[in-house]
Protein backbone atom coordinates (compact mmCIF):
# COMPACT_ATOMS: atom_id res chain seq x y z
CA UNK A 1 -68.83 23.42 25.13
CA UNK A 2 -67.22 20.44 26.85
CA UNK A 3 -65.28 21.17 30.19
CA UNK A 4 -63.09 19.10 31.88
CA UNK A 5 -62.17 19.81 36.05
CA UNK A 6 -60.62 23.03 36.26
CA UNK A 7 -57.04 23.05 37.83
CA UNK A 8 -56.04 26.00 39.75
CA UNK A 9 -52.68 27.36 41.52
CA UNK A 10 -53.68 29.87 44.72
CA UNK A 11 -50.96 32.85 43.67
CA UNK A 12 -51.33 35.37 46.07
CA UNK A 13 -52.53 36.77 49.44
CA UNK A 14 -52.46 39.51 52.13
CA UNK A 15 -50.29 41.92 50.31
CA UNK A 16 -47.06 40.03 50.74
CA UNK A 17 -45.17 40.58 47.88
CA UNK A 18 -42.94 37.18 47.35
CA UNK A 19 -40.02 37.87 45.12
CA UNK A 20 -40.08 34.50 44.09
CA UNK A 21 -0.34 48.57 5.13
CA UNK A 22 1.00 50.59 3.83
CA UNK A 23 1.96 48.23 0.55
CA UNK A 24 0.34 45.32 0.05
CA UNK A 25 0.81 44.83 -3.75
CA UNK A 26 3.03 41.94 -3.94
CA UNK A 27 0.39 39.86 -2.00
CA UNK A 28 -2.28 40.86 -4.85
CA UNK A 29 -3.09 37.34 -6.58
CA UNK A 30 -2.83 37.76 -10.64
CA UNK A 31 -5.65 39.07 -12.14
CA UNK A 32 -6.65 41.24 -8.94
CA UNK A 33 -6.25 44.70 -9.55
CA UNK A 34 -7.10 45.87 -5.90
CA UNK A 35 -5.94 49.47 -4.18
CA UNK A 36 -4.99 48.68 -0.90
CA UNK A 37 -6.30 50.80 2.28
CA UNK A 38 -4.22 50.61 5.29
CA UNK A 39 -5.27 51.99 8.69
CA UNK A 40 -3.95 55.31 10.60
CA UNK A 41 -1.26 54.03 12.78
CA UNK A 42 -2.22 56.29 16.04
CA UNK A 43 -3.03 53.97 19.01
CA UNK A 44 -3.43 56.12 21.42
CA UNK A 45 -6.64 57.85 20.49
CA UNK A 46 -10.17 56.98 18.53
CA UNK A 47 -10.14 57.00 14.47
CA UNK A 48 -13.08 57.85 12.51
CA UNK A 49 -13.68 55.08 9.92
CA UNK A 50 -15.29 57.25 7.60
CA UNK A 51 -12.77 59.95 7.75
CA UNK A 52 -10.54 60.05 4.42
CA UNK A 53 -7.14 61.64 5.87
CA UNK A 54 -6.64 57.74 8.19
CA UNK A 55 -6.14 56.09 5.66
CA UNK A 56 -3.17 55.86 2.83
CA UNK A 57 -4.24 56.75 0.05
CA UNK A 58 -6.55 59.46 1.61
CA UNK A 59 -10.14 58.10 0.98
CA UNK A 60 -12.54 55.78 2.92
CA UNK A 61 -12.20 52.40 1.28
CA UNK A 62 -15.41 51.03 -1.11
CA UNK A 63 -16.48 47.62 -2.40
CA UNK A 64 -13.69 47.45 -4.91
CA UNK A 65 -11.59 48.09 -1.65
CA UNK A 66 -9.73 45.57 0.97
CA UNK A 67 -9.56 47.77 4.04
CA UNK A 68 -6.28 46.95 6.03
CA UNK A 69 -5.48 47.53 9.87
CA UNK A 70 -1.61 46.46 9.70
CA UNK A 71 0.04 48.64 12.58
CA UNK A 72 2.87 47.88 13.65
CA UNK A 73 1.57 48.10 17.73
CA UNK A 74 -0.81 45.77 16.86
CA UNK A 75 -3.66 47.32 18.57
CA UNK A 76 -6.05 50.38 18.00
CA UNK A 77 -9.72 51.31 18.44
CA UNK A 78 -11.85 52.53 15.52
CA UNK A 79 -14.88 54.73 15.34
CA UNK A 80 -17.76 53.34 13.09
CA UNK A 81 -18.47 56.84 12.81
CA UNK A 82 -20.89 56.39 9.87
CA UNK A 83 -23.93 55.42 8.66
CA UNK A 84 -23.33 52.78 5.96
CA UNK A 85 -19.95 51.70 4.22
CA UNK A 86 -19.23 48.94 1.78
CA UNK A 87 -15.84 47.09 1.88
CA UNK A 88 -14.95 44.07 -0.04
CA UNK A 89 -13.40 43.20 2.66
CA UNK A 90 -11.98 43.55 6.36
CA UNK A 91 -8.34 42.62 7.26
CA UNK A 92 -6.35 43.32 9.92
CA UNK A 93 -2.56 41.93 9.23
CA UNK A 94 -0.49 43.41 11.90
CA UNK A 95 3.04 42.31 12.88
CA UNK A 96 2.81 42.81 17.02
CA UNK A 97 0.26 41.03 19.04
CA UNK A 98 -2.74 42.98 19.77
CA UNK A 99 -6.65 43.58 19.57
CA UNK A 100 -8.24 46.06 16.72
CA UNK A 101 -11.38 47.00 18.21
CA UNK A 102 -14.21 48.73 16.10
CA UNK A 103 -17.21 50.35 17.39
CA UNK A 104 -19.33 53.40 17.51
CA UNK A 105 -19.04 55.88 19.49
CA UNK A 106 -22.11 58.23 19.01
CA UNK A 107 -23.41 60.00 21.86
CA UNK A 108 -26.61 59.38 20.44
CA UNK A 109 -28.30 55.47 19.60
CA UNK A 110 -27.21 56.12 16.04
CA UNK A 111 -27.18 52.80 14.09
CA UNK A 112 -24.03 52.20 11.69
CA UNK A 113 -23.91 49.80 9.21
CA UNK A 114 -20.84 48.07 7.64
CA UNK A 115 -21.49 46.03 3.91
CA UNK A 116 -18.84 43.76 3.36
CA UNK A 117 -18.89 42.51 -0.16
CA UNK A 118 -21.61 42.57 -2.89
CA UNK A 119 -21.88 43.61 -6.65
CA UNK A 120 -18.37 45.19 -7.66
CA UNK A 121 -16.60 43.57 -4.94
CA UNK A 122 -12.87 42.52 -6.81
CA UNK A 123 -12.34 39.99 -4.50
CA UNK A 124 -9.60 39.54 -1.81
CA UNK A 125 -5.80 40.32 -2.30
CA UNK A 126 -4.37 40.44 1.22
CA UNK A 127 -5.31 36.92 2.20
CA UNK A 128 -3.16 35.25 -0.77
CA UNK A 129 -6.46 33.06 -1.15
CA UNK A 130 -7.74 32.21 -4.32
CA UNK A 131 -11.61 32.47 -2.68
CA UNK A 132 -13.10 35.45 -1.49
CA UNK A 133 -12.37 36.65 2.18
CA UNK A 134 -14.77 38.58 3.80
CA UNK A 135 -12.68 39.25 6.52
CA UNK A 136 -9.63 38.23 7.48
CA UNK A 137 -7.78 38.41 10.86
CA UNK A 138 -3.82 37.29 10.90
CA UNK A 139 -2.46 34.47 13.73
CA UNK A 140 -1.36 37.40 16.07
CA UNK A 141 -4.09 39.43 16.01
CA UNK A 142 -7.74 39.79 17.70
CA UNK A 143 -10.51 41.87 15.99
CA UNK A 144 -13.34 42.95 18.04
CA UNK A 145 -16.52 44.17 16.25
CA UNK A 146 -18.53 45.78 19.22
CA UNK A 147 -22.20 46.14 18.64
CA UNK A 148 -22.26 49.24 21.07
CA UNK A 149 -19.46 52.11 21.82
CA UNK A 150 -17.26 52.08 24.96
CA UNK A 151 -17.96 54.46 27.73
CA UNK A 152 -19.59 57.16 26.25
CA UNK A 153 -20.86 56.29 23.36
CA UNK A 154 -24.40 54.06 22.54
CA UNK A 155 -24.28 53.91 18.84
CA UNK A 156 -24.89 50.75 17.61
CA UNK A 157 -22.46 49.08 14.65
CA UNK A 158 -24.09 45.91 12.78
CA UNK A 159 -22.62 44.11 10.19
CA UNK A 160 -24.61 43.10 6.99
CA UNK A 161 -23.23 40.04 4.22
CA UNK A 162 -23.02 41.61 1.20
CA UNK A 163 -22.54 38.05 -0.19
CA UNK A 164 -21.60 34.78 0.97
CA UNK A 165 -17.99 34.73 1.71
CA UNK A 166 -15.04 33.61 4.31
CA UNK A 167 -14.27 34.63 7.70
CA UNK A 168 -10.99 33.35 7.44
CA UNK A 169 -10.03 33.82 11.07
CA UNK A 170 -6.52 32.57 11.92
CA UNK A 171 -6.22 34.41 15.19
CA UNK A 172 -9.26 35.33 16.96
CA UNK A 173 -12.38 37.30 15.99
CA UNK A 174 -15.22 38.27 18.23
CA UNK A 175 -18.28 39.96 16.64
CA UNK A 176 -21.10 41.13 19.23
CA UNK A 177 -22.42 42.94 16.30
CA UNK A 178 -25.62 41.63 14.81
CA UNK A 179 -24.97 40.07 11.47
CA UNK A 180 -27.66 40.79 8.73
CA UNK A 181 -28.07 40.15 5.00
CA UNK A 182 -30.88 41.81 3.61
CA UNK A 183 -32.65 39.47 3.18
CA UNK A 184 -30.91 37.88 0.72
CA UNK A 185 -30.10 34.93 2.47
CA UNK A 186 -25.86 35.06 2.77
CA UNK A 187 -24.08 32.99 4.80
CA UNK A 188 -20.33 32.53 5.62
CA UNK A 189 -17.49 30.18 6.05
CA UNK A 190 -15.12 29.76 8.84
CA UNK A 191 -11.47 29.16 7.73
CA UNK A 192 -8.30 29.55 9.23
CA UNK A 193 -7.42 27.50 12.60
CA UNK A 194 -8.78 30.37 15.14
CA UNK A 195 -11.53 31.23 17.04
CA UNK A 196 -14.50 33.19 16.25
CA UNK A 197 -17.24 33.91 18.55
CA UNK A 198 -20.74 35.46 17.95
CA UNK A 199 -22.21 36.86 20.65
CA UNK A 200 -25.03 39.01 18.93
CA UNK A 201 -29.04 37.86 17.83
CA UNK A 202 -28.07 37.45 14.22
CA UNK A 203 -30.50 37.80 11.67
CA UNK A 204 -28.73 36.30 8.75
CA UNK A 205 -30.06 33.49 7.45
CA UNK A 206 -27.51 31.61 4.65
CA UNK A 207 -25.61 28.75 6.11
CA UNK A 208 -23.13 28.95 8.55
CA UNK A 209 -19.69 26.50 7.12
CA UNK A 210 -17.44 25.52 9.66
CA UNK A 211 -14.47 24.28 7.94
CA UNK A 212 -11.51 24.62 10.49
CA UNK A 213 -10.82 26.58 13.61
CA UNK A 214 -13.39 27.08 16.31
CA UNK A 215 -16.58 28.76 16.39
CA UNK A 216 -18.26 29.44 19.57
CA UNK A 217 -22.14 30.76 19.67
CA UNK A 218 -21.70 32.57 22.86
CA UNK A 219 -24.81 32.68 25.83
CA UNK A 220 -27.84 34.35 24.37
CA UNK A 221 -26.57 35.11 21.31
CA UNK A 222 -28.61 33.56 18.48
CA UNK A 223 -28.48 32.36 15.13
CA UNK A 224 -31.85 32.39 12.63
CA UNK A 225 -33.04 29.21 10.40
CA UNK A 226 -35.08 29.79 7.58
CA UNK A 227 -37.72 26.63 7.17
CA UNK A 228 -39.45 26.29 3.83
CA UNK A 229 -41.18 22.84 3.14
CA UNK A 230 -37.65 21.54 0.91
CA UNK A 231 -35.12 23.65 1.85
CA UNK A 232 -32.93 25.79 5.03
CA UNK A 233 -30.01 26.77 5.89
CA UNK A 234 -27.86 25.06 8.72
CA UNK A 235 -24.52 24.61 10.64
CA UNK A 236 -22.14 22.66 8.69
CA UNK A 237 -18.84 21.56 8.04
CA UNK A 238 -16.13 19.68 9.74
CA UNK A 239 -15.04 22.15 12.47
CA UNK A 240 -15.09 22.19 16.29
CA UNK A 241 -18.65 24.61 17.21
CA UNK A 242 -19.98 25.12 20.62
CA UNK A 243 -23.80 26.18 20.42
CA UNK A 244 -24.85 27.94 23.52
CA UNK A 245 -26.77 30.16 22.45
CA UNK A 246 -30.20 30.48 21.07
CA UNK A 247 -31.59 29.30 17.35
CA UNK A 248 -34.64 30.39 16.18
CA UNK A 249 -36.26 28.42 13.88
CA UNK A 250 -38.60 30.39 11.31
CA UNK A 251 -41.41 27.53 10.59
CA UNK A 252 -44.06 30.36 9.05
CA UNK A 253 -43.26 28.91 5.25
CA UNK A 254 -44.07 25.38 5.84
CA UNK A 255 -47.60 23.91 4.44
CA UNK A 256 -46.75 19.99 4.06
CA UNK A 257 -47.98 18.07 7.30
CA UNK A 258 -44.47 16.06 7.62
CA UNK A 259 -40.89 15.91 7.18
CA UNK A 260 -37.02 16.85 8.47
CA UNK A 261 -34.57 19.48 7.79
CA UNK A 262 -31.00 19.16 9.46
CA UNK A 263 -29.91 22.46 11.02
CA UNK A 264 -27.17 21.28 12.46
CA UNK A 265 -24.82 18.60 10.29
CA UNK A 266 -23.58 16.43 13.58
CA UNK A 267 -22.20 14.36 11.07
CA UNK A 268 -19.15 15.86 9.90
CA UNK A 269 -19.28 18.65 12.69
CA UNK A 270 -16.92 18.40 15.96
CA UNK A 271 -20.39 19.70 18.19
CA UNK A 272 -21.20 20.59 21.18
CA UNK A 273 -25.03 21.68 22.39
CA UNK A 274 -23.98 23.54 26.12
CA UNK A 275 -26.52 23.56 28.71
CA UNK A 276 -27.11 26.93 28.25
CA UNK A 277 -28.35 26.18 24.59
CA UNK A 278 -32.38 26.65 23.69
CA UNK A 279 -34.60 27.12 20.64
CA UNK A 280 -35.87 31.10 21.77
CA UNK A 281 -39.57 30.90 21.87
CA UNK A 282 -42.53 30.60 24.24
CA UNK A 283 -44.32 27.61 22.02
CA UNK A 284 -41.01 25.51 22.49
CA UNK A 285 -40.74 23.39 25.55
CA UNK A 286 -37.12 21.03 26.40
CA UNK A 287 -37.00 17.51 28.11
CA UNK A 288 -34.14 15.52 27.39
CA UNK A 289 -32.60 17.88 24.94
CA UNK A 290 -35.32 17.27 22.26
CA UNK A 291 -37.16 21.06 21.92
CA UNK A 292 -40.84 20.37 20.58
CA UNK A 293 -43.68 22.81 19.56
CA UNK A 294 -47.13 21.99 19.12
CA UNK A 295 -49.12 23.81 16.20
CA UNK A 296 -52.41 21.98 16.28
CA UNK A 297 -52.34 18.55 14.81
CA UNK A 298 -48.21 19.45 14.57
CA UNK A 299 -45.53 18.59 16.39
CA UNK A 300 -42.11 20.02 15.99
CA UNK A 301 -39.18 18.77 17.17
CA UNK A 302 -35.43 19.83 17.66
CA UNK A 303 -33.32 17.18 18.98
CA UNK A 304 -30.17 18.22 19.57
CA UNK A 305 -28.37 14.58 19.23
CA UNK A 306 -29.16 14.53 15.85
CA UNK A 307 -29.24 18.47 14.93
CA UNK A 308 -32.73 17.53 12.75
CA UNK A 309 -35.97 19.53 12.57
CA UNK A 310 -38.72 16.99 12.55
CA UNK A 311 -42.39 17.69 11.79
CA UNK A 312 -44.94 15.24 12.21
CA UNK A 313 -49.04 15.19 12.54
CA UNK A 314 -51.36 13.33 14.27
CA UNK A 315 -55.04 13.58 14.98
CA UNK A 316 -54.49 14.41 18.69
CA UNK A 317 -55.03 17.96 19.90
CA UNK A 318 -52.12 20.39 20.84
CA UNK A 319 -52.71 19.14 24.64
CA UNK A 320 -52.46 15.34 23.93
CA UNK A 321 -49.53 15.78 22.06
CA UNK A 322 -47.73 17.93 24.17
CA UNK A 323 -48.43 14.94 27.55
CA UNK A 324 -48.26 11.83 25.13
CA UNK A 325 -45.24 12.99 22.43
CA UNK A 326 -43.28 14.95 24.89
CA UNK A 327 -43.47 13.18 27.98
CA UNK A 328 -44.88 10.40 27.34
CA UNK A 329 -48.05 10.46 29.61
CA UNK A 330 -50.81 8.19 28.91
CA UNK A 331 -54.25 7.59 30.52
CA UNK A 332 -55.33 9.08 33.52
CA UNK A 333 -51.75 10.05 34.17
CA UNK A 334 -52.06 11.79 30.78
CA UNK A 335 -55.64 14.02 31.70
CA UNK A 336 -56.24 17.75 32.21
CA UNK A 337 -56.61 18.20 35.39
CA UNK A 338 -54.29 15.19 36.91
CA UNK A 339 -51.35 16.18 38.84
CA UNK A 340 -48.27 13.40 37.26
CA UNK A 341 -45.53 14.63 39.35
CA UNK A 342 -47.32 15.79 42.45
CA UNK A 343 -46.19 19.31 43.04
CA UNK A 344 -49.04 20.91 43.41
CA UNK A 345 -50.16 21.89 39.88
CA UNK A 346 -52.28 20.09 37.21
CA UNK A 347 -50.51 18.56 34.18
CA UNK A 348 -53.09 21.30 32.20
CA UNK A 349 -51.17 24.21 33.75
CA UNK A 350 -48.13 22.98 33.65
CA UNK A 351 -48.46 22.99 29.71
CA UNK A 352 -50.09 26.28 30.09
CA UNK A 353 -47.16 27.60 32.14
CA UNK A 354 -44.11 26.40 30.48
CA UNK A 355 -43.33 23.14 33.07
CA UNK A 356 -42.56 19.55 32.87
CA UNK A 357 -45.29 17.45 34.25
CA UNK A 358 -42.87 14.63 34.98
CA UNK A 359 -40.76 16.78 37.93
CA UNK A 360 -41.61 18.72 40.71
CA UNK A 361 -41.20 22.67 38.68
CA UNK A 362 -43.62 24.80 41.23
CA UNK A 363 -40.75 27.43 42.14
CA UNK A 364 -39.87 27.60 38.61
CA UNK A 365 -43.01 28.37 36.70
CA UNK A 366 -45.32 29.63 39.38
CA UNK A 367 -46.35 33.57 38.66
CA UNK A 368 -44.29 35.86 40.09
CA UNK A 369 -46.49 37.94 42.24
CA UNK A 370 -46.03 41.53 43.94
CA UNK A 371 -48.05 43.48 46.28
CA UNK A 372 -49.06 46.64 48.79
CA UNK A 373 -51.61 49.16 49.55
CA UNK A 374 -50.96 51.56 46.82
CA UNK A 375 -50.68 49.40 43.56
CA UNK A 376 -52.95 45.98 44.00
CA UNK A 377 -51.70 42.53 43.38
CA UNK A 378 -49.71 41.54 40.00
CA UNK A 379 -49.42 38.45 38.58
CA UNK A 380 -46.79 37.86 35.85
CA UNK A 381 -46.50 34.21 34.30
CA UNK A 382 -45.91 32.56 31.51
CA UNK A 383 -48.40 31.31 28.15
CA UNK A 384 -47.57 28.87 26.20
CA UNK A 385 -49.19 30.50 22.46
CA UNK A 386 -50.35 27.13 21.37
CA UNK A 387 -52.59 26.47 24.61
CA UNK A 388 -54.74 29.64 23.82
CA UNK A 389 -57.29 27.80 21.36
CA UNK A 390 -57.70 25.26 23.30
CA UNK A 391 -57.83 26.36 27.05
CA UNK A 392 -59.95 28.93 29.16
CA UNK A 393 -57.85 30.67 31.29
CA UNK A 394 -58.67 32.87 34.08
CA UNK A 395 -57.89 34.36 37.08
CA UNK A 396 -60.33 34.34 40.42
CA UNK A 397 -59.64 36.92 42.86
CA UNK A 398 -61.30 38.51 46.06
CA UNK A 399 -61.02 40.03 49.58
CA UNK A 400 -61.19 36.57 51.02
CA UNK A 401 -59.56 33.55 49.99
CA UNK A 402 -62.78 31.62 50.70
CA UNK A 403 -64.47 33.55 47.95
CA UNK A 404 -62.78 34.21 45.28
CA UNK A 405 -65.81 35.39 43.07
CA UNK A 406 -64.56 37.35 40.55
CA UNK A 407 -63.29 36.07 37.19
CA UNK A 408 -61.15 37.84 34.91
CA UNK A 409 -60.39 35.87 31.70
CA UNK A 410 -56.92 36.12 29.64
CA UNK A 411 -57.73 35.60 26.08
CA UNK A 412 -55.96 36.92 22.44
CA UNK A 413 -55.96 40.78 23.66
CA UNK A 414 -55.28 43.19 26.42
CA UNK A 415 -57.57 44.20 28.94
CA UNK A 416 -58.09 47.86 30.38
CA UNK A 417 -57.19 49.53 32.19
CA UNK A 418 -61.13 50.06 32.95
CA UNK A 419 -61.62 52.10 36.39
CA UNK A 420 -60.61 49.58 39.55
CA UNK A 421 -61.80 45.95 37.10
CA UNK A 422 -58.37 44.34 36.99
CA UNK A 423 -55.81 44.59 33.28
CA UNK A 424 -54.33 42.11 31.40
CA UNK A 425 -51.49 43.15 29.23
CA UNK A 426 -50.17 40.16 27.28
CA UNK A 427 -45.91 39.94 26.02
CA UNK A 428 -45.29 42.06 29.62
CA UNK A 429 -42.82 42.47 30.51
CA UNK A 430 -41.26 39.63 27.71
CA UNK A 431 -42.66 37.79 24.95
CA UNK A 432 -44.67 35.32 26.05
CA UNK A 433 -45.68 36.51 29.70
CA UNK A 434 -48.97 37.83 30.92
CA UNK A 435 -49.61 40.61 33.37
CA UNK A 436 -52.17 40.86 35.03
CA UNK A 437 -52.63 43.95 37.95
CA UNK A 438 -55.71 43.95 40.49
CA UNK A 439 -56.09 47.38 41.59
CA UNK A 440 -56.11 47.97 45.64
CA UNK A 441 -59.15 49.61 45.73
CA UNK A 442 -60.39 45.71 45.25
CA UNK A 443 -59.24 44.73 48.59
CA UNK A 444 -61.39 43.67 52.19
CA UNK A 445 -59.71 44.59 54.93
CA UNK A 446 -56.35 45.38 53.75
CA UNK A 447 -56.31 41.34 51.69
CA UNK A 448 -56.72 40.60 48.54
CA UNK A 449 -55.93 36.93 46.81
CA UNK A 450 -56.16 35.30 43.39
CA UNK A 451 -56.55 32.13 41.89
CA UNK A 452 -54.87 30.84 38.55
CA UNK A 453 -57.37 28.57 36.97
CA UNK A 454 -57.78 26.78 33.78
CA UNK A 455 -60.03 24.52 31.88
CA UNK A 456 -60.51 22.56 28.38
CA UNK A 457 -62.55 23.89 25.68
């Protein structure tokens, strides 16, 4: 086994913990025989959903169904009270400004599940539009679909795509509600001139058309791409979207060695990346607003002037490509164990770590350590997954900081716990992050330090 230098980071010492309506017919298009469901008109208290006597006629709407919220307040809350209905579609059409808020309010972490659309679904016939509305929110009105209840209530109320559809949203809509499909990869398109944010990890994974109106994708919300090796979904359209949130990019059913999908069409799209914007993942690293991930000979990139996914291969290992693709190190500046940016750590670790080797990151990807008498030293830090096969990590700890004799080595699995030897528990407390706890009992005089320290295969 070759071995290269090993560069280290000293993390710890002497115990000091651094905390580094009611009639709708006559908007019915021909050929649309749809029974209309309007909402109970109380505003001043909670209505069940699934409760036939609040709504006119008296039974909870189905697929063949367009459930309406048209009161004449304008406002009301709604109680997602059960486990899984199917409209064909959600409307709210009231005549007073106001927000329609829908939620559920189980005591209890009860998940709820709203279908809107699939086989048997008539179509829409509140709209007036001659395509199929998913949901539908009029220019005065807001709807609110809350992934969790108000005060009392933790339930939690997702939303799953039946089919593709509209969200025809002339007013505004905001869904914190996680938006699923089955599986069956549905998407939707934004009409109408309003606003719609997400704000929930959505799982969905048709495309997402943008074709007037605004749609925001709010702070750590997320949207999910599908990869294969000639075909995934993507942002499109000729909207105005603001993407800061998170995408995460499914590359598991790729085999070919090269090639480019465009997730988002910057094109035709009014875009905007915010800085809050990332591709979620601890194999994804950022400089410059292009998002790469080594797999090997691989390279992935996002680069979020363009909206493309890129793949390309080279000979060079995950390490090479990572200081010579990315940042665009080369020769000595580009080795191991050098140190490009001066700040302390070793370009190795600052791959290992999550960093930039071209700026001064110590604060920001140094393990954030904790100590006392009673529970030993921790170390929690960050792993990059693709530097495993090709790096020995470790860390070195003892009573003195002289002699820091003992190893313990953070490979594939967790470690212990195994009497006073230290434990590694790998994805704690997050994906991604190691932790790694020396017990006290390991301590000289009270001290106890430890070394972060890596080397090459």
């Amino acid at each position: 086994m070759k071995t290269s230098p090993s560069p280290s980071l000293d993390c710890a010492g002497a115990f000091a913990a651094r905390v580094l309506a009611s009639s709708l017919a006559a908007c019915i298009p021909p050929g649309h025989a749809l029974a209309q469901n309007t909402a109970i008109s109380n505003t001043s208290a909670t209505g069940a959903i699934g409760t036939a006597t609040h709504w006119l006629p008296a039974s909870v709407p189905t697929i063949s169904n367009d459930a309406v919220f048209n009161n004449s307040s304008g406002k009301g809350i709604r109680n997602f009270n059960s486990g899984t209905l199917t409209f064909g579609s959600l409307d709210v059409t009231v005549t007073s400004v106001g927000t329609y808020t829908i939620r559920n309010e189980n005591i209890s972490a009860i998940t709820s599940s709203l279908v809107l659309g699939g086989p048997g679904n008539m179509g829409n016939g509140v709209s007036g539009a001659n395509v199929d509305d998913l949901i539908y929110v009029s220019s005065i009105a807001t709807l609110k679909l809350t992934a969790t209840g108000g005060t009392n209530g933790i339930g939690v109320f997702g939303i799953v795509l039946g089919q593709s559809g509209n969200f025809n949203i002339a007013g505004t809509c905001e869904i914190s509600s996680i938006i699923s499909d089955g599986g069956n990869h549905h998407g939707f398109t934004k009409t109408g001139a309003g606003k719609l944010t997400l704000s929930g990890v959505n799982t969905y994974s048709g495309n997402t058309t943008v074709s007037g109106g605004t749609l925001d994708l709010a702070d750590n919300a997320g949207l999910r791409f599908a990869i294969t090796d000639s075909a995934n979904n993507k942002v499109a359209g000729s909207g105005i979207v603001t993407l800061n949130g998170d995408f995460t990019i499914d590359t598991t059913a790729v085999t070919v060695s090269s090639g480019s999908w465009t997730l988002v069409d910057c094109s035709t799209l009014n875009e905007t990346f915010g800085a809050s914007f990332s591709v979620a993942g601890a194999d994804w690293s950022e400089h410059s607003n292009v998002w790469t991930k080594v797999e090997g000979a691989r390279t992935w990139t996002f680069t979020e002037a363009t909206g493309v996914l890129a793949l390309t291969s080279t000979g060079l290992t995950a390490y090479d490509t990572w200081a010579a693709t990315t940042y665009g190190l080369s020769g000595a500046e580009a080795a191991f164990d050098m140190d490009h940016d001066h700040d302390g750590i070793a370009n190795g670790l600052e791959w290992i770590l999550g960093g930039d080797p071209t700026r001064a990151d110590l604060a920001a990807i140094s393990p954030v350590i904790t100590g006392d008498a009673a529970n030993g030293l921790t170390l929690i830090f960050k792993r990059a997954a693709g530097s495993l096969a090709e790096t020995e990590l470790a860390v070195a700890w003892g009573g003195r900081p002289d002699l820091l004799s003992n190893i313990v080595t953070i490979g594939s699995a967790d470690r212990g716990p195994n009497g006073n030897q230290p434990t590694v528990a790998l994805d704690a407390p997050a994906p991604g992050q190691v932790t790694v706890n020396i017990p006290a009992a390991n301590a000289s005089g009270g001290r106890l330090f430890a070394r972060l320290q890596a080397a090459r295969k």
